[in-house]
Protein backbone atom coordinates (compact mmCIF):
# COMPACT_ATOMS: atom_id res chain seq x y z
CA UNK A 1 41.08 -35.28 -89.03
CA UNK A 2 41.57 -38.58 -89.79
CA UNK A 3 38.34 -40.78 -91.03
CA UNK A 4 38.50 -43.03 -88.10
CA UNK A 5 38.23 -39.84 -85.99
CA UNK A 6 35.51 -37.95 -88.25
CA UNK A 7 33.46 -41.64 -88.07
CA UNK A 8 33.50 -41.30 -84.23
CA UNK A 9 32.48 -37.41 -83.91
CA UNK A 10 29.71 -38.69 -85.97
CA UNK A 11 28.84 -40.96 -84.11
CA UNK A 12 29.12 -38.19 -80.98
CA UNK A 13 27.10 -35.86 -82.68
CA UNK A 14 24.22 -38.46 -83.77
CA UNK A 15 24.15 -39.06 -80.06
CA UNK A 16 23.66 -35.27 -78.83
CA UNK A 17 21.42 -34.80 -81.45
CA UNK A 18 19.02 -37.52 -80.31
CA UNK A 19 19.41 -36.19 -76.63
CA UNK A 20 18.47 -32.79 -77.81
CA UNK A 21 15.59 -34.52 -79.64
CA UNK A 22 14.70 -36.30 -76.04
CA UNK A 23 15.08 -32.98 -73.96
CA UNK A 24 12.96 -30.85 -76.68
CA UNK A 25 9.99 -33.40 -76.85
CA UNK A 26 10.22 -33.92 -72.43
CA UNK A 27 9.78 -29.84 -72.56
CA UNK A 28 7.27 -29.56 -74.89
CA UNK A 29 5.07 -32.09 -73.03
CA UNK A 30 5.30 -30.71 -69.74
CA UNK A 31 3.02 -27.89 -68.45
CA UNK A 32 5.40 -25.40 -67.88
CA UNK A 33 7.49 -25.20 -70.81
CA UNK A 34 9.80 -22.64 -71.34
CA UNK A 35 9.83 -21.56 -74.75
CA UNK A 36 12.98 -19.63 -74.84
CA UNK A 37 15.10 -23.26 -73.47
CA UNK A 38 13.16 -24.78 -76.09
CA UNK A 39 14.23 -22.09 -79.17
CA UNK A 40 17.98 -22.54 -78.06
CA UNK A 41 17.52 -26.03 -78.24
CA UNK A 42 16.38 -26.17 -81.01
CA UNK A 43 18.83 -23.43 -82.78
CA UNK A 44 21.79 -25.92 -81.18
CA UNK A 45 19.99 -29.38 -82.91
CA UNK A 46 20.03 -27.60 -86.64
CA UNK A 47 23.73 -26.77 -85.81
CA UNK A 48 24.20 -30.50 -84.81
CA UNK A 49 22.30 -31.47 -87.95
CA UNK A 50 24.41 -29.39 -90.24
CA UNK A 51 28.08 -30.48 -88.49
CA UNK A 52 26.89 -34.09 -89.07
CA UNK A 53 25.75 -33.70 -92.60
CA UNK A 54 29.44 -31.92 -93.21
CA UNK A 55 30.84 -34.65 -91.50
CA UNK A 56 28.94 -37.22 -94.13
CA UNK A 57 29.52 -35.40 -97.02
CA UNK A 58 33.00 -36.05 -96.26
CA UNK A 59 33.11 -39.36 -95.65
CA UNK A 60 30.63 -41.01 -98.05
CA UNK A 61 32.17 -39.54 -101.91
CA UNK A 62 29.88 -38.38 -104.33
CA UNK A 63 29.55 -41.00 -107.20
CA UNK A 64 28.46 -39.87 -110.29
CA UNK A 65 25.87 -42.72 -112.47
């Protein structure tokens, strides 16, 4: 994968994770939240969070002071 095409799945995944974000808080505040939707959801943002921090590790090198 090139780094033009990891900067743009970022920039996918940043965006799915902040939906997530949006559809976990709208479920939460509603009365009938289901709590199961909401544990899936969940599991599926911390799998977003980890592809995008592989995804930055990658692209931003480690620099040593």
């Amino acid at each position: 994968m090139t780094e033009d095409e990891m900067r743009k799945r970022l920039t996918a995944l940043r965006l799915e994770h902040r939906d997530l974000d949006a559809a976990i808080d709208a479920l939460s505040t509603t009365g009938t939240s289901d709590q199961l939707q909401i544990a899936r959801l969940k599991k599926r943002k911390l799998r977003l969070k980890d592809q995008i921090s592989m995804i930055e590790d990658h692209l931003i090198p480690d620099i040593i002071a």
